[in-house]
Protein backbone atom coordinates (compact mmCIF):
# COMPACT_ATOMS: atom_id res chain seq x y z
CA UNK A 1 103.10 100.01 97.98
CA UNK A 2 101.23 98.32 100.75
CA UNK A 3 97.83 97.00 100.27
CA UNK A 4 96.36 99.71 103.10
CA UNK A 5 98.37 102.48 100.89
CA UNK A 6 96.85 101.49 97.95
CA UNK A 7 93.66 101.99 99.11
CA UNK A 8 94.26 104.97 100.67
CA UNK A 9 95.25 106.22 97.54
CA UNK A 10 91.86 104.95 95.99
CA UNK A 11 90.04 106.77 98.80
CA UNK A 12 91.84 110.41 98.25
CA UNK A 13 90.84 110.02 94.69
CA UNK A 14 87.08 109.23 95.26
CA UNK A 15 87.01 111.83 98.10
CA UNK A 16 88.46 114.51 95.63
CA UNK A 17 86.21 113.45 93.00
CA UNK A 18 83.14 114.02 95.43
CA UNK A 19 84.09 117.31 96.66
CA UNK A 20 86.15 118.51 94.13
CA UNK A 21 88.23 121.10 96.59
CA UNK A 22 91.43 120.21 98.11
CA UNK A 23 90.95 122.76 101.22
CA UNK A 24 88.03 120.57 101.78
CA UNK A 25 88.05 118.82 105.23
CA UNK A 26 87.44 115.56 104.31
CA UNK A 27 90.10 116.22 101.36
CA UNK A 28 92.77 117.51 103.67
CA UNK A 29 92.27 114.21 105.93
CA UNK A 30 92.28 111.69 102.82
CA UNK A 31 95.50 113.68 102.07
CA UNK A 32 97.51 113.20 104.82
CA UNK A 33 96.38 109.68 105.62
CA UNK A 34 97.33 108.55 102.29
CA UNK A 35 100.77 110.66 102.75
CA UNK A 36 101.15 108.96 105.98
CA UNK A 37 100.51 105.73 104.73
CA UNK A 38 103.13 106.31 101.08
CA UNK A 39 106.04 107.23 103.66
CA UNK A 40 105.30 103.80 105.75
CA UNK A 41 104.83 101.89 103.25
CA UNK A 42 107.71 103.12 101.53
CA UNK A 43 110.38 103.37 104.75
CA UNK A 44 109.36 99.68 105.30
CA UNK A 45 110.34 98.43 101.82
CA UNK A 46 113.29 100.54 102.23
CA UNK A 47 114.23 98.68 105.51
CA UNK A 48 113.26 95.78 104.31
CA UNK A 49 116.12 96.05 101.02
CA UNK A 50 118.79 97.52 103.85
CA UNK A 51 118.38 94.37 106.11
CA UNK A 52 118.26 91.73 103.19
CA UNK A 53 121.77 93.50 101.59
CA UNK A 54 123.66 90.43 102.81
CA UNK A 55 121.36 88.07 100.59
CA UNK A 56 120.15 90.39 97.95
CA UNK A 57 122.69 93.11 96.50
CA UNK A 58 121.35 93.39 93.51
CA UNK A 59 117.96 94.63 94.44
CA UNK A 60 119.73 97.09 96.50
CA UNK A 61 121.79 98.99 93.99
CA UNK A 62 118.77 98.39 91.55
CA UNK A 63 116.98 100.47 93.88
CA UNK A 64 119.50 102.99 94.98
CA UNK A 65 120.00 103.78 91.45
CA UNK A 66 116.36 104.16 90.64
CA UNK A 67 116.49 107.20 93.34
CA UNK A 68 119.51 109.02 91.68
CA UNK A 69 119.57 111.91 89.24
CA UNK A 70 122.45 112.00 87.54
CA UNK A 71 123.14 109.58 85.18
CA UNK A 72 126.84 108.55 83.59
CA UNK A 73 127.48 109.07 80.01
CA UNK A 74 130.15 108.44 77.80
CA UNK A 75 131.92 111.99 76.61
CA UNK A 76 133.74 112.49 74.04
CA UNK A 77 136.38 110.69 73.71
CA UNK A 78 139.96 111.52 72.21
CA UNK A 79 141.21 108.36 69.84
CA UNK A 80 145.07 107.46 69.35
CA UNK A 81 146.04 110.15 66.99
CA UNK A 82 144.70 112.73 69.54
CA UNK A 83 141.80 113.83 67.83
CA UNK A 84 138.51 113.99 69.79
CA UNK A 85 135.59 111.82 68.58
CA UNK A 86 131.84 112.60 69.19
CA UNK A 87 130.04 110.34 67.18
CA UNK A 88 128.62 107.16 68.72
CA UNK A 89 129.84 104.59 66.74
CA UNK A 90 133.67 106.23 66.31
CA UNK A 91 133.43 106.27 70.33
CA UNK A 92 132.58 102.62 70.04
CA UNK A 93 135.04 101.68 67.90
CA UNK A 94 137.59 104.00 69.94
CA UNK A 95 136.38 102.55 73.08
CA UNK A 96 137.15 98.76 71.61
CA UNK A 97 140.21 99.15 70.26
CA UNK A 98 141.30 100.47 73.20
CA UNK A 99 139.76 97.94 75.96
CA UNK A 100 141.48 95.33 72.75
CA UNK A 101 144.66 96.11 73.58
């Protein structure tokens, strides 16, 4: 967050505190600048990780990840004599005895 965002941010909060209404005027306009300002801020540092790829992977996909919503698990998983394990530390064990071979 930029240094003009964060304080933008500050400012929406006093403002609300004062007039304690949202459909206030001078609530709506501390609103949307500080909107305005989060989506700027946030494009930029989004740019910003896009142009540095070449350099900086790793911040990248850190990010990108950050954004998604599904996450990957480990199912269960079905062991050599066919039977299907659940349990975390079977799946382990599974899971290394197979990747050991």
């Amino acid at each position: 967050m930029s240094y003009k965002a964060a304080k933008a941010v500050a400012h929406r909060r006093r403002v609300y505190k004062k007039y304690s209404n949202n459909s206030h005027p001078a609530c709506l306009r501390a609103n949307r600048m500080a909107k305005k300002l989060m989506e700027d801020s946030r494009r930029h540092f989004e740019s910003k990780l896009a142009d540095n790829i070449d350099q900086d992977k790793k911040s990248f996909f850190a990010y990108a990840s950050s954004k998604s919503n599904s996450k990957v698990l480990v199912g269960p998983l079905v062991d050599s004599s066919g039977q299907t394990v659940s349990d975390p530390v079977s799946m382990c064990e599974t899971m290394n005895q197979t990747l050991r071979n």
